[in-house]
Structures are given as structure tokens and as C-alpha cells.
PDB file of N, CA and C in Angstrom:
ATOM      1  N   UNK A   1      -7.350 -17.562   9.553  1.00  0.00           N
ATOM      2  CA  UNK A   1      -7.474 -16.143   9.828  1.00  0.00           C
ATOM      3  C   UNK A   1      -8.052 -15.437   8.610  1.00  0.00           C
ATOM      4  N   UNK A   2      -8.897 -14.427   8.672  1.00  0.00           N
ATOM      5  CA  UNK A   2      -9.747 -14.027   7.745  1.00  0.00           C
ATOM      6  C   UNK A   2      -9.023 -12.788   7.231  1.00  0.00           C
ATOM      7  N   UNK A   3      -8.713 -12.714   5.723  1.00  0.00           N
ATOM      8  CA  UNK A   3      -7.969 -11.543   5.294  1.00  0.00           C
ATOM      9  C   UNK A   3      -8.839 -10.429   5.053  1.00  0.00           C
ATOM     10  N   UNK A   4      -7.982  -9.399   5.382  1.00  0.00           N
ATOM     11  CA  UNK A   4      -8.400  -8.051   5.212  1.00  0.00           C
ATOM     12  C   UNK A   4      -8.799  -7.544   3.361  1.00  0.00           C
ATOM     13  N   UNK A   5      -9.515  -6.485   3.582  1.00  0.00           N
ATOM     14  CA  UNK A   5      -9.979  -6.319   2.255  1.00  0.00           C
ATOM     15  C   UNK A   5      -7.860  -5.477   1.634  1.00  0.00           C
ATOM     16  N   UNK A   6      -7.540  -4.609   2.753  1.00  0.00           N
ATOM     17  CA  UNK A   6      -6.796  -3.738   2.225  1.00  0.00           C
ATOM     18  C   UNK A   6      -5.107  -5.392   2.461  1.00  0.00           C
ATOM     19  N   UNK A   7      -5.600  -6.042   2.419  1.00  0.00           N
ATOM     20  CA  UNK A   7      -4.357  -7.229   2.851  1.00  0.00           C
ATOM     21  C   UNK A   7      -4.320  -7.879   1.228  1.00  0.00           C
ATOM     22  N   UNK A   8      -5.220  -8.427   0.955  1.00  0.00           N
ATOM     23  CA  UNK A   8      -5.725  -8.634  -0.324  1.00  0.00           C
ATOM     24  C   UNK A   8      -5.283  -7.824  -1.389  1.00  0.00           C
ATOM     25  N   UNK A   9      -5.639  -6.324  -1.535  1.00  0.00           N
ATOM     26  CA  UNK A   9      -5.593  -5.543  -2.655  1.00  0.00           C
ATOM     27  C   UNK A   9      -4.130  -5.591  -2.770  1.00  0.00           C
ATOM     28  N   UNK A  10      -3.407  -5.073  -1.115  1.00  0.00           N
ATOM     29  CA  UNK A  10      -1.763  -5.051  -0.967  1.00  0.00           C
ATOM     30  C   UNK A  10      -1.267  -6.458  -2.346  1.00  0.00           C
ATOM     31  N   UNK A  11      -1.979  -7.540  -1.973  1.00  0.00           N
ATOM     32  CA  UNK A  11      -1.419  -8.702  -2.324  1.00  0.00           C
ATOM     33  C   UNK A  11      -1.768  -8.556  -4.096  1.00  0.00           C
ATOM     34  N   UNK A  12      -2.509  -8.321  -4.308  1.00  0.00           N
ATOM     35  CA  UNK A  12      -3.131  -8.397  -5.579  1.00  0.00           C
ATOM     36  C   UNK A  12      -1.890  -7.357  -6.301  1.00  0.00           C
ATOM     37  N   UNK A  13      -1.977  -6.126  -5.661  1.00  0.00           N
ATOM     38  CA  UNK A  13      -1.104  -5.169  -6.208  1.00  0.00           C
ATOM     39  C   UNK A  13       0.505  -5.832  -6.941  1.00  0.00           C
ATOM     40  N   UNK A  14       0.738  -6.606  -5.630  1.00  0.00           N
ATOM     41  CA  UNK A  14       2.263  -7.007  -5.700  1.00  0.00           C
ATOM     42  C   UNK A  14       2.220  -8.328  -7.090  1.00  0.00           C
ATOM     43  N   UNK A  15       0.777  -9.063  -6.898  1.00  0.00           N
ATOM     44  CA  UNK A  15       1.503 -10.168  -7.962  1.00  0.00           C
ATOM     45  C   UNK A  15       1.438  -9.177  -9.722  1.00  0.00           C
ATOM     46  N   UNK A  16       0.259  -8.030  -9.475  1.00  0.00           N
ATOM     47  CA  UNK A  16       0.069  -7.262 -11.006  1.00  0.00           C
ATOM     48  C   UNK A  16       1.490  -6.621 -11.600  1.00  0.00           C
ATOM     49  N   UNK A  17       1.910  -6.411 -10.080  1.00  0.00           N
ATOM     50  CA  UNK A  17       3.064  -5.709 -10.523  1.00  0.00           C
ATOM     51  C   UNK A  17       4.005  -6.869 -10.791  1.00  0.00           C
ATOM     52  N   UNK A  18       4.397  -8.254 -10.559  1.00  0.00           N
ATOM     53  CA  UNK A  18       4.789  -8.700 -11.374  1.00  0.00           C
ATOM     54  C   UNK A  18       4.906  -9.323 -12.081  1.00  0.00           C
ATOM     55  N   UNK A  19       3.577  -9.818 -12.770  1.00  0.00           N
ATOM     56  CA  UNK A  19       3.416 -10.118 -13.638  1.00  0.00           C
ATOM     57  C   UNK A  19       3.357  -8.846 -14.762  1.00  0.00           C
ATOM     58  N   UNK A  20       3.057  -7.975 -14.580  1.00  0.00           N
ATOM     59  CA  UNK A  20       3.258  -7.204 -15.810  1.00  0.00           C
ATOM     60  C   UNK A  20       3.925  -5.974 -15.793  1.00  0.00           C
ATOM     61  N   UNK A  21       4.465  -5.411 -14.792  1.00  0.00           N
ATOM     62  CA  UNK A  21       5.561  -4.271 -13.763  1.00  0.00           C
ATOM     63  C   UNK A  21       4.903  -3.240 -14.380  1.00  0.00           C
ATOM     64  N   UNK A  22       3.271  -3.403 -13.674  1.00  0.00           N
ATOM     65  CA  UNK A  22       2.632  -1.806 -14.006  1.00  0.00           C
ATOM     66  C   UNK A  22       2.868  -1.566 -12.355  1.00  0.00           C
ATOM     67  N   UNK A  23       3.220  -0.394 -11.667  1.00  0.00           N
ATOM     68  CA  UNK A  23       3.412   0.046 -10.534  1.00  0.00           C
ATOM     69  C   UNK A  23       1.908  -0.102  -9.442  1.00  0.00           C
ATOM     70  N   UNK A  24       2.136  -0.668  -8.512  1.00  0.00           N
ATOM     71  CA  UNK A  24       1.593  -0.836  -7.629  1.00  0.00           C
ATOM     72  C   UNK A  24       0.589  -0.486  -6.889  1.00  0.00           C
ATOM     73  N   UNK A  25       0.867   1.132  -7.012  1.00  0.00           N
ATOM     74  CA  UNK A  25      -0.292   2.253  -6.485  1.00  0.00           C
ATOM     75  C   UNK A  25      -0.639   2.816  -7.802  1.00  0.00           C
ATOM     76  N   UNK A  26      -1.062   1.792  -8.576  1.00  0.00           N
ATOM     77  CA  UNK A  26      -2.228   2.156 -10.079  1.00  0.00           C
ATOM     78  C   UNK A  26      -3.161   1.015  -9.696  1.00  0.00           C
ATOM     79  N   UNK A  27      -2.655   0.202  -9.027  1.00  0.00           N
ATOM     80  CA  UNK A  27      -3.858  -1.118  -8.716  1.00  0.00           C
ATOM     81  C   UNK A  27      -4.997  -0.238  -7.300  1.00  0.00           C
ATOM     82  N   UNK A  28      -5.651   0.487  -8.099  1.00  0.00           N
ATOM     83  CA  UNK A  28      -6.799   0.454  -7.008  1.00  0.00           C
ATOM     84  C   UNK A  28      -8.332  -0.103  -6.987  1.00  0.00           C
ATOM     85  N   UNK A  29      -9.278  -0.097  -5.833  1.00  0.00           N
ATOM     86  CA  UNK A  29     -10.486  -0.914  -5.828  1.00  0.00           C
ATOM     87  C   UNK A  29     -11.176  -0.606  -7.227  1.00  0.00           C
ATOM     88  N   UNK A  30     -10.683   0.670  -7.687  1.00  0.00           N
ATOM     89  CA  UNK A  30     -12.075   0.876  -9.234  1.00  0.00           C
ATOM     90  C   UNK A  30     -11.830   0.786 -10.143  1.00  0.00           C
ATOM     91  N   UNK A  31     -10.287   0.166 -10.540  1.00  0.00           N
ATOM     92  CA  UNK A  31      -9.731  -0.283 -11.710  1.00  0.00           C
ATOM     93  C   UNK A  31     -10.191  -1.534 -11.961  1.00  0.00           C
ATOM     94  N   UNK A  32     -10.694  -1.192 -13.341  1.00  0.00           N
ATOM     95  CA  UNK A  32     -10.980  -2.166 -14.407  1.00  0.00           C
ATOM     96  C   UNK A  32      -9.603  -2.636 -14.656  1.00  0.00           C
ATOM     97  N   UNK A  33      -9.847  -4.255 -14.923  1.00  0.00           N
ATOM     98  CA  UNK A  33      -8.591  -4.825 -15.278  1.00  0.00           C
ATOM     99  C   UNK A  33      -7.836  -4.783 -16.544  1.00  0.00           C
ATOM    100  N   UNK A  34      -8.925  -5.308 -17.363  1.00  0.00           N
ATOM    101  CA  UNK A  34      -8.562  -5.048 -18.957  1.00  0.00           C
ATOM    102  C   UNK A  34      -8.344  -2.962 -19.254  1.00  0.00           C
ATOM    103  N   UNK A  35      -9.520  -2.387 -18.737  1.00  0.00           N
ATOM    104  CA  UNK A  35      -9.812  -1.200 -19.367  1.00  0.00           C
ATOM    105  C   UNK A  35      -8.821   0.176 -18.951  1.00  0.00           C
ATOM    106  N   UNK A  36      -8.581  -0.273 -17.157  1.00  0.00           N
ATOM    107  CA  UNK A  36      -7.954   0.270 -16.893  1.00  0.00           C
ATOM    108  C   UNK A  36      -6.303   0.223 -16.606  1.00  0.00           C
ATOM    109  N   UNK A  37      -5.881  -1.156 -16.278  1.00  0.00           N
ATOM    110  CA  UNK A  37      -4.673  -1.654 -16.399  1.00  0.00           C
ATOM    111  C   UNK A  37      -4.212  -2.376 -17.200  1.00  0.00           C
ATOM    112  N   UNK A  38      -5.297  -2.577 -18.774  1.00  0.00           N
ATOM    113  CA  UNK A  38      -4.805  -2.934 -19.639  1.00  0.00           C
ATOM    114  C   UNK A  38      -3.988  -4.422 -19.407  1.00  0.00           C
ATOM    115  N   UNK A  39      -4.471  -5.011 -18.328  1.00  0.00           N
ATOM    116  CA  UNK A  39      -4.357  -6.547 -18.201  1.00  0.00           C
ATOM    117  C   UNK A  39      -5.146  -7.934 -19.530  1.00  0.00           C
ATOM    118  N   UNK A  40      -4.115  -8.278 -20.328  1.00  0.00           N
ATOM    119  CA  UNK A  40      -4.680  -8.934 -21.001  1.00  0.00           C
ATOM    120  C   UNK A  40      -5.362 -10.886 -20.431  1.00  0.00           C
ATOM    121  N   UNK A  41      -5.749 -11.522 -21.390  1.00  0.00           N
ATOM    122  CA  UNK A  41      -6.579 -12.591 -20.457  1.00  0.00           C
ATOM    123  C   UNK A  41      -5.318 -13.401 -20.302  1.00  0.00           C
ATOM    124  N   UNK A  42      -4.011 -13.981 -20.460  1.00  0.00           N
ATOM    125  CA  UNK A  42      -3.176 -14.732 -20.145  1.00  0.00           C
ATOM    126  C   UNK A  42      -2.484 -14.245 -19.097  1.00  0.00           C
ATOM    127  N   UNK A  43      -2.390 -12.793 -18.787  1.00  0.00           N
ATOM    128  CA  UNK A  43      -1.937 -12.493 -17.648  1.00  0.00           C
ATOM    129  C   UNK A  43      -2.852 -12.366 -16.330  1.00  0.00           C
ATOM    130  N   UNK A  44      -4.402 -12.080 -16.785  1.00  0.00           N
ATOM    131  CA  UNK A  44      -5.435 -12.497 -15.781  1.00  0.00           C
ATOM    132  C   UNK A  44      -5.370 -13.728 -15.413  1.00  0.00           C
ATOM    133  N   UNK A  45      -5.047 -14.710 -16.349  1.00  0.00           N
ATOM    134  CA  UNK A  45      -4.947 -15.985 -15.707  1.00  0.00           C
ATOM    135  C   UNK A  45      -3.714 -16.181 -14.798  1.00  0.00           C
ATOM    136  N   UNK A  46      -2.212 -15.995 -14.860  1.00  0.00           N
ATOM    137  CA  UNK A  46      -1.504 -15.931 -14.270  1.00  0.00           C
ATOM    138  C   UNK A  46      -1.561 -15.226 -12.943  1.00  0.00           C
ATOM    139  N   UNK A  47      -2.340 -14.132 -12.918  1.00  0.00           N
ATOM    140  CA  UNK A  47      -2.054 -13.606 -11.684  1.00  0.00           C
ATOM    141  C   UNK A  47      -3.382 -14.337 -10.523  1.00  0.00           C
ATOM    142  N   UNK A  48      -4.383 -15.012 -11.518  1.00  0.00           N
ATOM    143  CA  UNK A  48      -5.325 -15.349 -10.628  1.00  0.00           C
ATOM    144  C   UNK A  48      -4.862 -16.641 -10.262  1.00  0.00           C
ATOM    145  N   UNK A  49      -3.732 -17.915 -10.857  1.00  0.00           N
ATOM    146  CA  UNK A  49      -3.112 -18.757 -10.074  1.00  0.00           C
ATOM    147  C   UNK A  49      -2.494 -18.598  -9.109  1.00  0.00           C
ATOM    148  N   UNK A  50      -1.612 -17.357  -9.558  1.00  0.00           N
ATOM    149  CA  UNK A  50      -0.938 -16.717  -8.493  1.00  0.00           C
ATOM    150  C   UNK A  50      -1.495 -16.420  -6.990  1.00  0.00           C
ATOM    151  N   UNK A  51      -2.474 -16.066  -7.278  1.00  0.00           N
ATOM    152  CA  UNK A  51      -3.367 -15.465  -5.977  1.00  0.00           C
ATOM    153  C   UNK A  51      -4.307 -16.303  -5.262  1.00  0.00           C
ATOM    154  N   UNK A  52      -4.684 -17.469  -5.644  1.00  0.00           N
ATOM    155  CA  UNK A  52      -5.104 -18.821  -5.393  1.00  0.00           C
ATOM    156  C   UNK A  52      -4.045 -19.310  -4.684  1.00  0.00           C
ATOM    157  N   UNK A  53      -2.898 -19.226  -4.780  1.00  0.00           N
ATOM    158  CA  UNK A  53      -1.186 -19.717  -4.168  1.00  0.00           C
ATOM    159  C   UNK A  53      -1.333 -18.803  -3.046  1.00  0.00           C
ATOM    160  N   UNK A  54      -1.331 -17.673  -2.958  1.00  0.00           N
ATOM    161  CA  UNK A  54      -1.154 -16.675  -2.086  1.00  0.00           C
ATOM    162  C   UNK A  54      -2.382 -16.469  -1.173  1.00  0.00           C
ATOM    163  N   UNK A  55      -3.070 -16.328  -1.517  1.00  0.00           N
ATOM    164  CA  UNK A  55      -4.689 -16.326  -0.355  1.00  0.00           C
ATOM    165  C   UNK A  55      -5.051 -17.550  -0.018  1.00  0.00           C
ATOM    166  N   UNK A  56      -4.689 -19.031  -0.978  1.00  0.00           N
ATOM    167  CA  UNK A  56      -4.942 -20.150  -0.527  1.00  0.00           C
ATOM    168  C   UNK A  56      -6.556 -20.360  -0.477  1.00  0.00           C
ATOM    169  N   UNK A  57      -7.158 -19.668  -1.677  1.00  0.00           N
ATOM    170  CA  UNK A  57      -8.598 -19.566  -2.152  1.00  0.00           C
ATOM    171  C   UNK A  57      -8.699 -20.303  -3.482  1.00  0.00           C
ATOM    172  N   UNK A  58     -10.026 -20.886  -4.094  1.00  0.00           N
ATOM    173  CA  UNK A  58      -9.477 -21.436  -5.310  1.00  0.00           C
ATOM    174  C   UNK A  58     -10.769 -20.860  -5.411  1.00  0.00           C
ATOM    175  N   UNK A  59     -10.148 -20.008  -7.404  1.00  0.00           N
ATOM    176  CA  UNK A  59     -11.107 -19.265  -8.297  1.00  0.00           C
ATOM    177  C   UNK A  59     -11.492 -20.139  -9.735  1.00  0.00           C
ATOM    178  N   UNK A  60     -12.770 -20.398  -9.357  1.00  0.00           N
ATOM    179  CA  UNK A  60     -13.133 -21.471 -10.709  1.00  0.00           C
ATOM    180  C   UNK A  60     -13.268 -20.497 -11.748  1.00  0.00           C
ATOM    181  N   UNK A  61     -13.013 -21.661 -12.899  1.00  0.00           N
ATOM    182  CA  UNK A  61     -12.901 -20.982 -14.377  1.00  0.00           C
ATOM    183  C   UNK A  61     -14.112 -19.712 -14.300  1.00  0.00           C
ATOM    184  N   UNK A  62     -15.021 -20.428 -14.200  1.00  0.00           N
ATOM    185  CA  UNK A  62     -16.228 -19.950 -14.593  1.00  0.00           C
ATOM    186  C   UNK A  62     -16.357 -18.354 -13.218  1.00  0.00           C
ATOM    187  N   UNK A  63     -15.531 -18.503 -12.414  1.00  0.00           N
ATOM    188  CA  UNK A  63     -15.983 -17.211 -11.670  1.00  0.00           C
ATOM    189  C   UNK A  63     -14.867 -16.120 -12.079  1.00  0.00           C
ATOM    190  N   UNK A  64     -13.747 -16.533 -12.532  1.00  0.00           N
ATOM    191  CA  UNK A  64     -12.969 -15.547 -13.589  1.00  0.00           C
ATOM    192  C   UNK A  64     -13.453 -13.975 -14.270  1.00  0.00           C
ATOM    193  N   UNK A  65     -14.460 -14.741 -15.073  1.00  0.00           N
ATOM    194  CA  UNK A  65     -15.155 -13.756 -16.191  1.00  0.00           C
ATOM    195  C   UNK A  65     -15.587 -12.866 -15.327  1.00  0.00           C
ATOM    196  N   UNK A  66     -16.181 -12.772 -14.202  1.00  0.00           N
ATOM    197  CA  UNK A  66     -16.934 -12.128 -13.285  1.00  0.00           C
ATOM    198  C   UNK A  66     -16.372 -10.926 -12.284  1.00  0.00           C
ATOM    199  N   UNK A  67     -15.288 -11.342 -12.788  1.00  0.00           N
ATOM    200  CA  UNK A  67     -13.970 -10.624 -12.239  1.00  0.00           C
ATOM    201  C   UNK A  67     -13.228  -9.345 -12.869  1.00  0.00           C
ATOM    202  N   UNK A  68     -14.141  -8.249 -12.735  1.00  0.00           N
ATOM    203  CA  UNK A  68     -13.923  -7.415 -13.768  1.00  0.00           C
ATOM    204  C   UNK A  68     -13.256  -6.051 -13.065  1.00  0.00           C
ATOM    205  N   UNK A  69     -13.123  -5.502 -12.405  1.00  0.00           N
ATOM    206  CA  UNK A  69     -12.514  -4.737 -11.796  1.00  0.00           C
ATOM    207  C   UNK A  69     -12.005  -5.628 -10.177  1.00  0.00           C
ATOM    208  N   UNK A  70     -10.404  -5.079 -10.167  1.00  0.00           N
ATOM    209  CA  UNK A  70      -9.578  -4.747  -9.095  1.00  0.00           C
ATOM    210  C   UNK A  70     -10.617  -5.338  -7.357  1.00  0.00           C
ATOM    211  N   UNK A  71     -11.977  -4.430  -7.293  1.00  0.00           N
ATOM    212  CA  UNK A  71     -12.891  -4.426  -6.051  1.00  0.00           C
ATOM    213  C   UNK A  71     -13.532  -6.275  -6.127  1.00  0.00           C
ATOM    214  N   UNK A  72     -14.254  -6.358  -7.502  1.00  0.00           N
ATOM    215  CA  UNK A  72     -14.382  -7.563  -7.753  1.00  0.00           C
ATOM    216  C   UNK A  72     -13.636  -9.038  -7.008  1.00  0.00           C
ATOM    217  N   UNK A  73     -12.530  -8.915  -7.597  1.00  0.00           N
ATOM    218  CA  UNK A  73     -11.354 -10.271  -7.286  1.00  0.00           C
ATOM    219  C   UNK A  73     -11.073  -9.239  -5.761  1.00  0.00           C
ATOM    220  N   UNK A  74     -10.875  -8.396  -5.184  1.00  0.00           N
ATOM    221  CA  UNK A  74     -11.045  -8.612  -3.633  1.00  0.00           C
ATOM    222  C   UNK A  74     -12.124  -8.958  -2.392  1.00  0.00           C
ATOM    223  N   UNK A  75     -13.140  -8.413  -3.321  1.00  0.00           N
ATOM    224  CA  UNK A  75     -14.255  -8.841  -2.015  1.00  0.00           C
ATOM    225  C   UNK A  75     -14.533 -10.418  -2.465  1.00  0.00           C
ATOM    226  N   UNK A  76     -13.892 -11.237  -3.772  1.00  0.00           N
ATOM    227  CA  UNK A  76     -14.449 -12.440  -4.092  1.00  0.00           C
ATOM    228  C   UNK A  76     -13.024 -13.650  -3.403  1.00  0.00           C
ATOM    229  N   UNK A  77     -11.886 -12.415  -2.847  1.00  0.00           N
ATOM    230  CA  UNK A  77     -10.580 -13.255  -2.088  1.00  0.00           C
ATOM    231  C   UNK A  77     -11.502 -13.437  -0.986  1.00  0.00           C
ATOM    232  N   UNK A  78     -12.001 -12.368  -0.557  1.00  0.00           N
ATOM    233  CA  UNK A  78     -12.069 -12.179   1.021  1.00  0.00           C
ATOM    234  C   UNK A  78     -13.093 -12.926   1.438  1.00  0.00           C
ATOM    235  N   UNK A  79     -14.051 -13.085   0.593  1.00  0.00           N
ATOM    236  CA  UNK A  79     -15.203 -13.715   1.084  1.00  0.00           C
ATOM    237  C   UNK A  79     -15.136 -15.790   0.952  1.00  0.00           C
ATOM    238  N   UNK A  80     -14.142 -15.550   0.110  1.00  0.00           N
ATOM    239  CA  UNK A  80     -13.608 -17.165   0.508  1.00  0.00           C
ATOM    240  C   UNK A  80     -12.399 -17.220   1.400  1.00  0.00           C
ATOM    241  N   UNK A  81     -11.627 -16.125   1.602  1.00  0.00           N
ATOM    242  CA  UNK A  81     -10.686 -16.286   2.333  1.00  0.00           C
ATOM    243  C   UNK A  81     -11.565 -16.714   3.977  1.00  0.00           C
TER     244      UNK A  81
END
């Protein structure tokens, strides 16, 4: 079954929030990760295992970096989801 863009963000929201308990409705599509939620790279990595577990998508090293705002890592769930 093909996930929704707003199923995704929901999901994304929930692992940011815990991995780093910034609140939930600060995770939106135009947040920058580092700039705007101040996500550092060990917790980008954690939440992107995390979400590989949870969407059941796998994000290679190399497509990580590419992953720069919030909209990014959802249209890049959805389009492998």
C-alpha cells in the first residue's frame, strides 16, 4: 500500500520527536533539518534507521546528504514507499 505524503511526515514527526523531544507540530514540509530543527548528524542517522523500520524503505548512505529539509526525506519515503 502506497503511503501518503501527510502519513509519512505524521511518521517522521513522531520518530523526531523522539529521538530528540522537539514537539511534533515544529516538524513541518519546509523545515530544514540541521537549520531549522537543529537536528545534529547522529541523530539524522538514528531517525533515518528508524524510518527505514517504519516505512520499510531503505535510505542509502549516499542519499542521506540529499536529505536536507523535512519535504526532502518525505517525497524520498513516498516515492520508494
Amino acid at each position: 500500500m502506497a503511503l501518503s505524503e501527510q502519513e509519512v511526515l505524521a511518521g517522521l514527526a513522531e520518530l523526531i520527536h523522539d529521538e530528540t523531544g522537539l514537539p511534533q507540530d515544529q516538524v513541518a514540509l519546509d523545515k530544514s533539518f540541521t537549520d531549522d530543527l537543529d537536528i545534529d548528524s547522529l541523530s539524522m542517522m538514528t531517525v533515518v534507521v528508524n524510518a527505514e523500520e517504519r516505512f520499510g524503505v531503505k535510505i542509502p548512505d549516499d542519499s542521506v546528504k540529499d536529505l536536507k529539509t523535512v519535504r526532502d526525506a518525505v517525497d524520498f519515503i513516498v516515492k520508494q514507499g
